[in-house]
PDB file of N, CA and C in Angstrom:
ATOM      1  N   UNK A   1      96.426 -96.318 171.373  1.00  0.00           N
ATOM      2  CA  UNK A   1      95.491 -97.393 171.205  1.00  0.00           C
ATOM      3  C   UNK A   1      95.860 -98.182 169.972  1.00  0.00           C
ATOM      4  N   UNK A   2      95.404 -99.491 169.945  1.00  0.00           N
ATOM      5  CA  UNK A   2      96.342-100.293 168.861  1.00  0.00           C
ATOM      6  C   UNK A   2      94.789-100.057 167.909  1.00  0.00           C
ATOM      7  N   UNK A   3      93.706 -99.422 167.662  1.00  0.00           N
ATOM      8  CA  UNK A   3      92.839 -99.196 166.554  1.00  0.00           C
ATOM      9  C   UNK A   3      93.495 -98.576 165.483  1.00  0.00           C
ATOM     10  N   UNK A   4      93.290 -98.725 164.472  1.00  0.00           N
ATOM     11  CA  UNK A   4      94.096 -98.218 162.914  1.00  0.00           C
ATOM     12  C   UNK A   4      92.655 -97.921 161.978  1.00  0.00           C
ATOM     13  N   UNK A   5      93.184 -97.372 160.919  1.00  0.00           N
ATOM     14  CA  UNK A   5      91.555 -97.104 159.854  1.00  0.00           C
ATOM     15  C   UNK A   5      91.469 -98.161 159.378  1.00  0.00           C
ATOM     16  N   UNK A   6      92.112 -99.486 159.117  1.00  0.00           N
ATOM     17  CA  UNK A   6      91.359-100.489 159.081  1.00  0.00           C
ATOM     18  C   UNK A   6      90.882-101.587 159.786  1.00  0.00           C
ATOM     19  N   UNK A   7      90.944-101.514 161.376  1.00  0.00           N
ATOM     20  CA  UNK A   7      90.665-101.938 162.656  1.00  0.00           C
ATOM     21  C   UNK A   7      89.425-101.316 162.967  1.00  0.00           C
ATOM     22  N   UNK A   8      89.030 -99.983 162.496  1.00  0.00           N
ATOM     23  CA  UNK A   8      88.369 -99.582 163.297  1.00  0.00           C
ATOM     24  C   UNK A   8      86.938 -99.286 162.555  1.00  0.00           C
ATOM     25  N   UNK A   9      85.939 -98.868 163.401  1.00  0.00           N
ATOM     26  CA  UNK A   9      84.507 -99.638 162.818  1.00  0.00           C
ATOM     27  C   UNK A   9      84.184 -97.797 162.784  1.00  0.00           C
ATOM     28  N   UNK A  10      83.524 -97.175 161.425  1.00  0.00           N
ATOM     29  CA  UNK A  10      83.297 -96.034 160.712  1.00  0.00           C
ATOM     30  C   UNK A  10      81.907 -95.683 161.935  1.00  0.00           C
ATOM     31  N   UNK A  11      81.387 -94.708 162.844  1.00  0.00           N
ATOM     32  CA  UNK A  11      80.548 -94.269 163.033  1.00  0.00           C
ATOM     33  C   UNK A  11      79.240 -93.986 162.022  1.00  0.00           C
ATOM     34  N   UNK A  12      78.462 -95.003 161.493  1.00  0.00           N
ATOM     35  CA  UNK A  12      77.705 -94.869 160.175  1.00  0.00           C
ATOM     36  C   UNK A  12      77.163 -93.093 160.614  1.00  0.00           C
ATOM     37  N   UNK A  13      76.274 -92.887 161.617  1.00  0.00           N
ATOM     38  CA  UNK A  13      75.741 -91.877 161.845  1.00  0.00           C
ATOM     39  C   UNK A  13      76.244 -90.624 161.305  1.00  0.00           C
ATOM     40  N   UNK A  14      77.661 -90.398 161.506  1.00  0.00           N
ATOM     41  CA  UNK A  14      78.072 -89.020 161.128  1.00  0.00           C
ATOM     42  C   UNK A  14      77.391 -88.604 159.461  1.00  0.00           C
ATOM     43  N   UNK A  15      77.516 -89.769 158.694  1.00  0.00           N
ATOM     44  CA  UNK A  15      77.327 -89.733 157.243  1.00  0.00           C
ATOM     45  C   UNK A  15      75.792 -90.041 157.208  1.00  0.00           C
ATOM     46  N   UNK A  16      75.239 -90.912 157.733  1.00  0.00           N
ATOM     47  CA  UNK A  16      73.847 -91.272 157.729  1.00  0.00           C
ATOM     48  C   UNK A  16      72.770 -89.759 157.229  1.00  0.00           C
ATOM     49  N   UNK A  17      73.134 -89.170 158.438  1.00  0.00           N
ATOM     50  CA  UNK A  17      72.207 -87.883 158.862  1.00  0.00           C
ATOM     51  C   UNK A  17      72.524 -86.801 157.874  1.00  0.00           C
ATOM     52  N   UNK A  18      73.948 -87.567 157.441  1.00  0.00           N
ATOM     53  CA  UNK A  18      74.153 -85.563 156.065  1.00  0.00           C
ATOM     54  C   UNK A  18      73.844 -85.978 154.844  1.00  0.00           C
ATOM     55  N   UNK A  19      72.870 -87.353 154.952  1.00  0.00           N
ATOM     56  CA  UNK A  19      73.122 -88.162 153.641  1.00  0.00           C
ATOM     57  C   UNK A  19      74.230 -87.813 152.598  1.00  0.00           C
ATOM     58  N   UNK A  20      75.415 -88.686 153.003  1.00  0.00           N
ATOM     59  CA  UNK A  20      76.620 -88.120 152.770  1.00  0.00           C
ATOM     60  C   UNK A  20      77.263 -89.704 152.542  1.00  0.00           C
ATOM     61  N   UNK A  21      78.523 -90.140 151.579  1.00  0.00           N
ATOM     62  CA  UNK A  21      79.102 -90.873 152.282  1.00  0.00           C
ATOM     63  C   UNK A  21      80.962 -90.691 152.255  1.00  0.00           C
ATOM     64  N   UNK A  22      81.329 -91.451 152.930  1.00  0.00           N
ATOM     65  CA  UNK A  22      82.759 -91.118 153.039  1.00  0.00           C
ATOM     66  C   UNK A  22      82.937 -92.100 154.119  1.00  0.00           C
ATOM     67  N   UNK A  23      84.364 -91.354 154.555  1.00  0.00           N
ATOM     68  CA  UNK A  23      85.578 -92.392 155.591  1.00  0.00           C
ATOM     69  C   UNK A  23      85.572 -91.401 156.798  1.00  0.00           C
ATOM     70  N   UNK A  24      85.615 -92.059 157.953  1.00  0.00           N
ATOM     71  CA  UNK A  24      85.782 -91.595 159.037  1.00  0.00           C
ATOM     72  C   UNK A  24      87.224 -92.289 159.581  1.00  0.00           C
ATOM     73  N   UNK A  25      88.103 -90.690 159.989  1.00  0.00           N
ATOM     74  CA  UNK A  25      89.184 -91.155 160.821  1.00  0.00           C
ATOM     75  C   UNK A  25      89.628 -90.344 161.793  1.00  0.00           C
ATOM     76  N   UNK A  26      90.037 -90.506 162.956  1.00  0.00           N
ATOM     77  CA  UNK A  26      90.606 -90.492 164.081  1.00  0.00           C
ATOM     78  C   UNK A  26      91.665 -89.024 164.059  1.00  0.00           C
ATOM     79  N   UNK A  27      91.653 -88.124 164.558  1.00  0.00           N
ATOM     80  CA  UNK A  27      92.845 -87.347 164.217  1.00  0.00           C
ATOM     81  C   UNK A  27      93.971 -87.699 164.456  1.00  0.00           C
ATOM     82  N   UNK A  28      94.563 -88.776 165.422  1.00  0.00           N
ATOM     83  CA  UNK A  28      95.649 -89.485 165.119  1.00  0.00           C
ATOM     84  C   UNK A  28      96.267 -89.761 163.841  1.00  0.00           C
ATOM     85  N   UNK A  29      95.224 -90.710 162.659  1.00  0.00           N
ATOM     86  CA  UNK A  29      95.587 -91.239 161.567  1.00  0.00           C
ATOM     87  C   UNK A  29      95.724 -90.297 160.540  1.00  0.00           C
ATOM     88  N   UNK A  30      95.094 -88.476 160.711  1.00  0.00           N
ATOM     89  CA  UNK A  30      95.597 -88.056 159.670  1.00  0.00           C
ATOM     90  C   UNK A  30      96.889 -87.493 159.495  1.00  0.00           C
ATOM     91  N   UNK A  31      97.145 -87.046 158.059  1.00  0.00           N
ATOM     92  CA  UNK A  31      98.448 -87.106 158.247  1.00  0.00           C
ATOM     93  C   UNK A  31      98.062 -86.402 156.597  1.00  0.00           C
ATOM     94  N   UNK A  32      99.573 -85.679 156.138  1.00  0.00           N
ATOM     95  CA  UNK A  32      98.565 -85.076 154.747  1.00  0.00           C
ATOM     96  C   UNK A  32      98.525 -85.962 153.701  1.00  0.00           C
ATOM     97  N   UNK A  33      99.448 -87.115 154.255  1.00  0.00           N
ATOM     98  CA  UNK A  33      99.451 -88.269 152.995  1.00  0.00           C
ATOM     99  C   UNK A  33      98.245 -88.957 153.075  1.00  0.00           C
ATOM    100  N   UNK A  34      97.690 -89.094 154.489  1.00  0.00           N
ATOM    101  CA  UNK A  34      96.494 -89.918 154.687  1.00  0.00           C
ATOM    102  C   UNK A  34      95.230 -89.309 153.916  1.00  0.00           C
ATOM    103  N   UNK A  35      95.317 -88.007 153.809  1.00  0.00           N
ATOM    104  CA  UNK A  35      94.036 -86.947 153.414  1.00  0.00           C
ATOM    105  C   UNK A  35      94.310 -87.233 152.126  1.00  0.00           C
ATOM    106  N   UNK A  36      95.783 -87.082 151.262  1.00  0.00           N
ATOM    107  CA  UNK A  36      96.090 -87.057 149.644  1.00  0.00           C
ATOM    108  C   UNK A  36      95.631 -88.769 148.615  1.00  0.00           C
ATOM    109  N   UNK A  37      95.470 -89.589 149.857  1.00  0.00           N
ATOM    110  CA  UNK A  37      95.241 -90.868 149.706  1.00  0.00           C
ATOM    111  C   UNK A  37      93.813 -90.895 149.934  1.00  0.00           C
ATOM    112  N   UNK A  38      93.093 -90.787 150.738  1.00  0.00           N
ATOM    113  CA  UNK A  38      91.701 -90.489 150.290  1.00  0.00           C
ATOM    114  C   UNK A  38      91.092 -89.574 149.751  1.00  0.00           C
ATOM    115  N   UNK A  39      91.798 -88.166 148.778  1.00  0.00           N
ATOM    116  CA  UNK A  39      91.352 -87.481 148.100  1.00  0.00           C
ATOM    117  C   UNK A  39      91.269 -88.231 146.836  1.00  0.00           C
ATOM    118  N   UNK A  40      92.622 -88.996 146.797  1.00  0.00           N
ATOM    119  CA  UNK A  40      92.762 -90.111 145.621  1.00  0.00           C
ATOM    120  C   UNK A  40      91.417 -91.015 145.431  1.00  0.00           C
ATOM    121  N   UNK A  41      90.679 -91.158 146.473  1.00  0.00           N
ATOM    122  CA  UNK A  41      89.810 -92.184 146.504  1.00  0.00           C
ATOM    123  C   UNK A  41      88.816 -91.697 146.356  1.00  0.00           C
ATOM    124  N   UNK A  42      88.721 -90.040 145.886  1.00  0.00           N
ATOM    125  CA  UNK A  42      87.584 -89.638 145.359  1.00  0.00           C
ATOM    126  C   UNK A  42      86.926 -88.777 146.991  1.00  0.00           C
ATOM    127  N   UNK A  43      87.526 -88.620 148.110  1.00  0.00           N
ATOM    128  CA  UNK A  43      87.622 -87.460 148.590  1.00  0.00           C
ATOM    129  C   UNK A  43      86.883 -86.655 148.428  1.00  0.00           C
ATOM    130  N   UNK A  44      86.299 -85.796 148.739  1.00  0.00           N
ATOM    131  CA  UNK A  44      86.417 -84.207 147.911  1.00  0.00           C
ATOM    132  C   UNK A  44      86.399 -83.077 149.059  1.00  0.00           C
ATOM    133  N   UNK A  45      85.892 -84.066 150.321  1.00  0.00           N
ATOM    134  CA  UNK A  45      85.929 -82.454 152.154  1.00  0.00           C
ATOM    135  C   UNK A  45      86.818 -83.234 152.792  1.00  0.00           C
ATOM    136  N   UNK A  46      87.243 -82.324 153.716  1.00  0.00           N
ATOM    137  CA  UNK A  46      87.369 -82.916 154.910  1.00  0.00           C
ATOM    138  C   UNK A  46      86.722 -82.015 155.625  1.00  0.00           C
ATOM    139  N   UNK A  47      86.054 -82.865 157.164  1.00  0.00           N
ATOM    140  CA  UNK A  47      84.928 -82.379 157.503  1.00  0.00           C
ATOM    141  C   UNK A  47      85.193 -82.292 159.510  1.00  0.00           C
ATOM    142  N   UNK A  48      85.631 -81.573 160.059  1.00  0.00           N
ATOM    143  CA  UNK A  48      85.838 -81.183 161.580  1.00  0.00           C
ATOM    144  C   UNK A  48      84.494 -81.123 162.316  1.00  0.00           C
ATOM    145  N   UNK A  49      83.968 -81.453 163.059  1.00  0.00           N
ATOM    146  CA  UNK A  49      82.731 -81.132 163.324  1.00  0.00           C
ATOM    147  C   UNK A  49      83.326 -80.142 164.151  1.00  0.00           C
ATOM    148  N   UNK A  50      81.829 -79.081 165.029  1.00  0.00           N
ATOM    149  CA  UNK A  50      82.158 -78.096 165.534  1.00  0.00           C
ATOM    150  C   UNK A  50      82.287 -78.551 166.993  1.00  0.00           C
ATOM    151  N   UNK A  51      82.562 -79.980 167.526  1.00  0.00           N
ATOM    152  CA  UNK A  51      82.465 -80.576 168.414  1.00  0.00           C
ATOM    153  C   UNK A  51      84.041 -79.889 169.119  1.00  0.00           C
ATOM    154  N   UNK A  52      84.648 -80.824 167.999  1.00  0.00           N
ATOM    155  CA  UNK A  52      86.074 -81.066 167.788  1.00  0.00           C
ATOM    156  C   UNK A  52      86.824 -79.896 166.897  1.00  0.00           C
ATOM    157  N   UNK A  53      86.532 -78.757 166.628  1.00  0.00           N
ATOM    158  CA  UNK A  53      87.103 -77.770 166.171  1.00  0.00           C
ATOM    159  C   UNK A  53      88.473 -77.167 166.603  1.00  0.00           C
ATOM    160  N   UNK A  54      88.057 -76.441 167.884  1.00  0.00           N
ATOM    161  CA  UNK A  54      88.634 -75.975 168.878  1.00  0.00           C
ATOM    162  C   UNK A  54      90.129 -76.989 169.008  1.00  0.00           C
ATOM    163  N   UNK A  55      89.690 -78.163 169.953  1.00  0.00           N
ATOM    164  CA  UNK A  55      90.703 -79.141 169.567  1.00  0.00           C
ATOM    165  C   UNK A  55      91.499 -79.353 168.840  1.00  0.00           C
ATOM    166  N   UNK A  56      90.788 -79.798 167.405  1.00  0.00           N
ATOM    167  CA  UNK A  56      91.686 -79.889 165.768  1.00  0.00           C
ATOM    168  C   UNK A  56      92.638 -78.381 165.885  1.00  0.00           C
ATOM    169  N   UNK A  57      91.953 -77.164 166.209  1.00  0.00           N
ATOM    170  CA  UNK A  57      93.054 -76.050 166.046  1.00  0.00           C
ATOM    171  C   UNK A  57      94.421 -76.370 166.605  1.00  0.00           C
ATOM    172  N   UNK A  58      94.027 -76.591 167.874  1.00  0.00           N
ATOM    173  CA  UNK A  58      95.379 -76.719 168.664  1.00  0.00           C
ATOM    174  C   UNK A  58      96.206 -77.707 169.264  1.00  0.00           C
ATOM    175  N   UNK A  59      95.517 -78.839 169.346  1.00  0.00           N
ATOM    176  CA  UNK A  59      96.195 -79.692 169.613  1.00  0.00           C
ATOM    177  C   UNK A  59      96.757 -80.532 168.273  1.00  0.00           C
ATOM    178  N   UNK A  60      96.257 -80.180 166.994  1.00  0.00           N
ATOM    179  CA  UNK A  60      96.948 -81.344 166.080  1.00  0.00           C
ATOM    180  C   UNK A  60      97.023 -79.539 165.053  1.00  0.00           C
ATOM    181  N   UNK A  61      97.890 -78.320 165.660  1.00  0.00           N
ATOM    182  CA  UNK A  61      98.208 -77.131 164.935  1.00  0.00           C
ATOM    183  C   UNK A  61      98.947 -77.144 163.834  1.00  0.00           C
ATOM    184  N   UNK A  62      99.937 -78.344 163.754  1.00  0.00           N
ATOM    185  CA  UNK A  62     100.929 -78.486 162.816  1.00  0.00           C
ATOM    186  C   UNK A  62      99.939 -78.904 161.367  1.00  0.00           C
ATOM    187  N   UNK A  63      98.800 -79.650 161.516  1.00  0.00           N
ATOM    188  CA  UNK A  63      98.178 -80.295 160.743  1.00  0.00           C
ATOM    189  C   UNK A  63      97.259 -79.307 160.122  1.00  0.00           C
ATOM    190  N   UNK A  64      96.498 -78.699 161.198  1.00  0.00           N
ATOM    191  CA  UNK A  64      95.864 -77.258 160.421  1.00  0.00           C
ATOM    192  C   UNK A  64      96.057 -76.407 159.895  1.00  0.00           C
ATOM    193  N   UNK A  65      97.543 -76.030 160.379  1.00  0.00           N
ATOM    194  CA  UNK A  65      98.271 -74.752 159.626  1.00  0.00           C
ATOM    195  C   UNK A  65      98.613 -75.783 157.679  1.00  0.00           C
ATOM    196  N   UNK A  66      98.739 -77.098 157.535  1.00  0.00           N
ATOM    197  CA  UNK A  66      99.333 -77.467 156.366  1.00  0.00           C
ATOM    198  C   UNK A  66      97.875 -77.214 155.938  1.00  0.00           C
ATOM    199  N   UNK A  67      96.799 -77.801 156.318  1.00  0.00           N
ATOM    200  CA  UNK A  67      95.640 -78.023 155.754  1.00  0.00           C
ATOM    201  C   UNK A  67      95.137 -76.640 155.355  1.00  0.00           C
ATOM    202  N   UNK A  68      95.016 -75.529 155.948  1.00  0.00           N
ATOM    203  CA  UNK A  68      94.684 -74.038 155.439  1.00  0.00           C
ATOM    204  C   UNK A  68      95.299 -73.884 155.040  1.00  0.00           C
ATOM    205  N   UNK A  69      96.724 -73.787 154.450  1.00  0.00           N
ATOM    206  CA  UNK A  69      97.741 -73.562 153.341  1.00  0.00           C
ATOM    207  C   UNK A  69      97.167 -74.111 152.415  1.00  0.00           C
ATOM    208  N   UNK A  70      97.327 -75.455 152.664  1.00  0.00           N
ATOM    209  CA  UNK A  70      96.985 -76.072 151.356  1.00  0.00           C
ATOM    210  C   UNK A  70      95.875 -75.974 150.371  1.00  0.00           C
ATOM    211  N   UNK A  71      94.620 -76.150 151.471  1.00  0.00           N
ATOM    212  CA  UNK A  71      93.125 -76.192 151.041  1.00  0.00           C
ATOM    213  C   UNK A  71      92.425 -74.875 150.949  1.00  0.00           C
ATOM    214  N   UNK A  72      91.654 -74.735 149.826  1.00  0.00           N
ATOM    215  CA  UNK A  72      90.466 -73.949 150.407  1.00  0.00           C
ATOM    216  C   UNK A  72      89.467 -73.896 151.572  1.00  0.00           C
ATOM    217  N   UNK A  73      89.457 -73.296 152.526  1.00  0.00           N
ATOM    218  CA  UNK A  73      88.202 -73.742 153.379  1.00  0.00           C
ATOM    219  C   UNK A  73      87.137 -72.929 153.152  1.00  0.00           C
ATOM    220  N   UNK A  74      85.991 -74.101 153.466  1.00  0.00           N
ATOM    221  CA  UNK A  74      84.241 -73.542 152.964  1.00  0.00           C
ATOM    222  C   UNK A  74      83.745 -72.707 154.584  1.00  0.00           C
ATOM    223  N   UNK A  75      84.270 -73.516 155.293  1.00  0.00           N
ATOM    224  CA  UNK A  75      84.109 -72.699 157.044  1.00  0.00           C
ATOM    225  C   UNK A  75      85.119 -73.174 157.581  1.00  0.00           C
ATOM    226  N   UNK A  76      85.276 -72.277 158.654  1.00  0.00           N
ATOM    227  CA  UNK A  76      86.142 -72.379 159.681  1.00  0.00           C
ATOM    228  C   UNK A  76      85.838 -71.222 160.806  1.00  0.00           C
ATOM    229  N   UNK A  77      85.197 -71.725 161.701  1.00  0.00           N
ATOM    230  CA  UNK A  77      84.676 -71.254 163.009  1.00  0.00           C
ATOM    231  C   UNK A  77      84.004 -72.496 163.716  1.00  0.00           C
ATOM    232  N   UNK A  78      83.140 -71.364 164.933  1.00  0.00           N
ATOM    233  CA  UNK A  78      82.539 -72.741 165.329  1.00  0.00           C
ATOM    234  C   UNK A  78      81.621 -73.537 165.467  1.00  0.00           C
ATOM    235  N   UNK A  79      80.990 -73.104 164.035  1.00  0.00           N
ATOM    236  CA  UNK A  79      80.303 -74.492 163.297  1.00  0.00           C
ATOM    237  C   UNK A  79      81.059 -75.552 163.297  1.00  0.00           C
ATOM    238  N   UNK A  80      82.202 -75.707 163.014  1.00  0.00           N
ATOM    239  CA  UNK A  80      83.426 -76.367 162.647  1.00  0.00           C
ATOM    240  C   UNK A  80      84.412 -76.050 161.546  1.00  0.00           C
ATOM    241  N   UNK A  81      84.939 -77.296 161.070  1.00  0.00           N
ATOM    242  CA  UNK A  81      85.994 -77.041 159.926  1.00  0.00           C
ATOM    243  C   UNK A  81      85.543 -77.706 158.839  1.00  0.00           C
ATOM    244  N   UNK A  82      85.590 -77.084 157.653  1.00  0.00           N
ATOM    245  CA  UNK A  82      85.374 -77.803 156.408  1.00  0.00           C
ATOM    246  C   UNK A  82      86.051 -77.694 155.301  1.00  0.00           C
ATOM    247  N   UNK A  83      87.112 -78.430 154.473  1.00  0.00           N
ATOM    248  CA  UNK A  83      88.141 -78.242 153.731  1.00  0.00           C
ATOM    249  C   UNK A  83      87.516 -78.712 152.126  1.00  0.00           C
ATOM    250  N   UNK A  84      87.831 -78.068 151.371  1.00  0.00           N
ATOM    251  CA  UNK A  84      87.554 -78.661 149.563  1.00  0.00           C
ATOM    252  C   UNK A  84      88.882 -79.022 149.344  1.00  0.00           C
ATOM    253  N   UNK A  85      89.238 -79.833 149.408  1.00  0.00           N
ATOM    254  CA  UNK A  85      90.320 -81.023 148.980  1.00  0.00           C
ATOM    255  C   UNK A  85      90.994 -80.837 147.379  1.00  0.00           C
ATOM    256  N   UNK A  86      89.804 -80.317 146.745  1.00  0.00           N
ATOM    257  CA  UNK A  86      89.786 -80.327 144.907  1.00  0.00           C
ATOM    258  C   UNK A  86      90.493 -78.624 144.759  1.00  0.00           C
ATOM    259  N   UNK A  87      90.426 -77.679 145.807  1.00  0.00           N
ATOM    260  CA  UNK A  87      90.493 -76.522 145.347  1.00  0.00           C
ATOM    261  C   UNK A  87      92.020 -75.834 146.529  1.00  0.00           C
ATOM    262  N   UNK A  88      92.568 -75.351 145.867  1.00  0.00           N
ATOM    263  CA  UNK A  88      93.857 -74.578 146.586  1.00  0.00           C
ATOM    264  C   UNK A  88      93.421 -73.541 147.417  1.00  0.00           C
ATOM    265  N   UNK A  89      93.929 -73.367 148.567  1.00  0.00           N
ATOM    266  CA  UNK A  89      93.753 -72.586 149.182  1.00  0.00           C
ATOM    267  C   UNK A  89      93.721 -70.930 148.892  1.00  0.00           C
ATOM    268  N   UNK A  90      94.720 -70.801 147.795  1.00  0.00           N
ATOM    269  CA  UNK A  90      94.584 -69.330 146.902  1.00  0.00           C
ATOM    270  C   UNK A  90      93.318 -68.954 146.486  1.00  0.00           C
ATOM    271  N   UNK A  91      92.905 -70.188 145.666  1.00  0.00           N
ATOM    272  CA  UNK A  91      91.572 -69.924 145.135  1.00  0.00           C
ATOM    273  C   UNK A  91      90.584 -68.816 145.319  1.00  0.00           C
ATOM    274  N   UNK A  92      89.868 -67.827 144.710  1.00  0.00           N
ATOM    275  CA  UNK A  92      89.237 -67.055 145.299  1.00  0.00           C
ATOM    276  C   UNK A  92      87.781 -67.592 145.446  1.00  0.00           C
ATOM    277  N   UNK A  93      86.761 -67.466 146.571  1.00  0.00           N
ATOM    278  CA  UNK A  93      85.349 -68.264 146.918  1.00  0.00           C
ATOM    279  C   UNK A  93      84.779 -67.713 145.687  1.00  0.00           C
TER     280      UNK A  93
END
């Protein structure tokens, strides 16, 4: 699809309801530079719903396996996925 993260219009709702705010993107567009570029921007989750969990595991695997290396995760089941961006995956909780 020719939509890009700056083509494309943010679902307010996801953030609305967690009174939360942030960037919504596509699992296409991430990428770990895309995540290191909005951690830059003050970042601090990345956030899987438990919709799209399952999915995120396996169909974009290359991306999850960097992201649990990399990151600490706060959950991961199927609630969903939730990454701290600020903290290494070593880290102890």
């Amino acid at each position: 699809d020719d939509r890009t993260p700056t083509t494309s219009m943010t679902p307010p709702e996801i953030f609305y309801f967690s009174d939360r705010r942030g960037w919504y993107r596509a699992f296409a567009w991430l990428t770990p530079a895309a995540i290191e570029d909005l951690h830059g921007q003050g970042a601090r989750y990345l956030a899987v719903s438990a919709y799209d969990a399952l999915y995120f595991r396996t169909q974009y695997e290359a991306l999850y396996e960097a992201l649990s290396g990399r990151y600490r995760s706060l959950t991961d089941d199927e609630d969903g996925i939730v990454y701290d961006l600020a903290t290494p995956a070593s880290s102890a909780r």
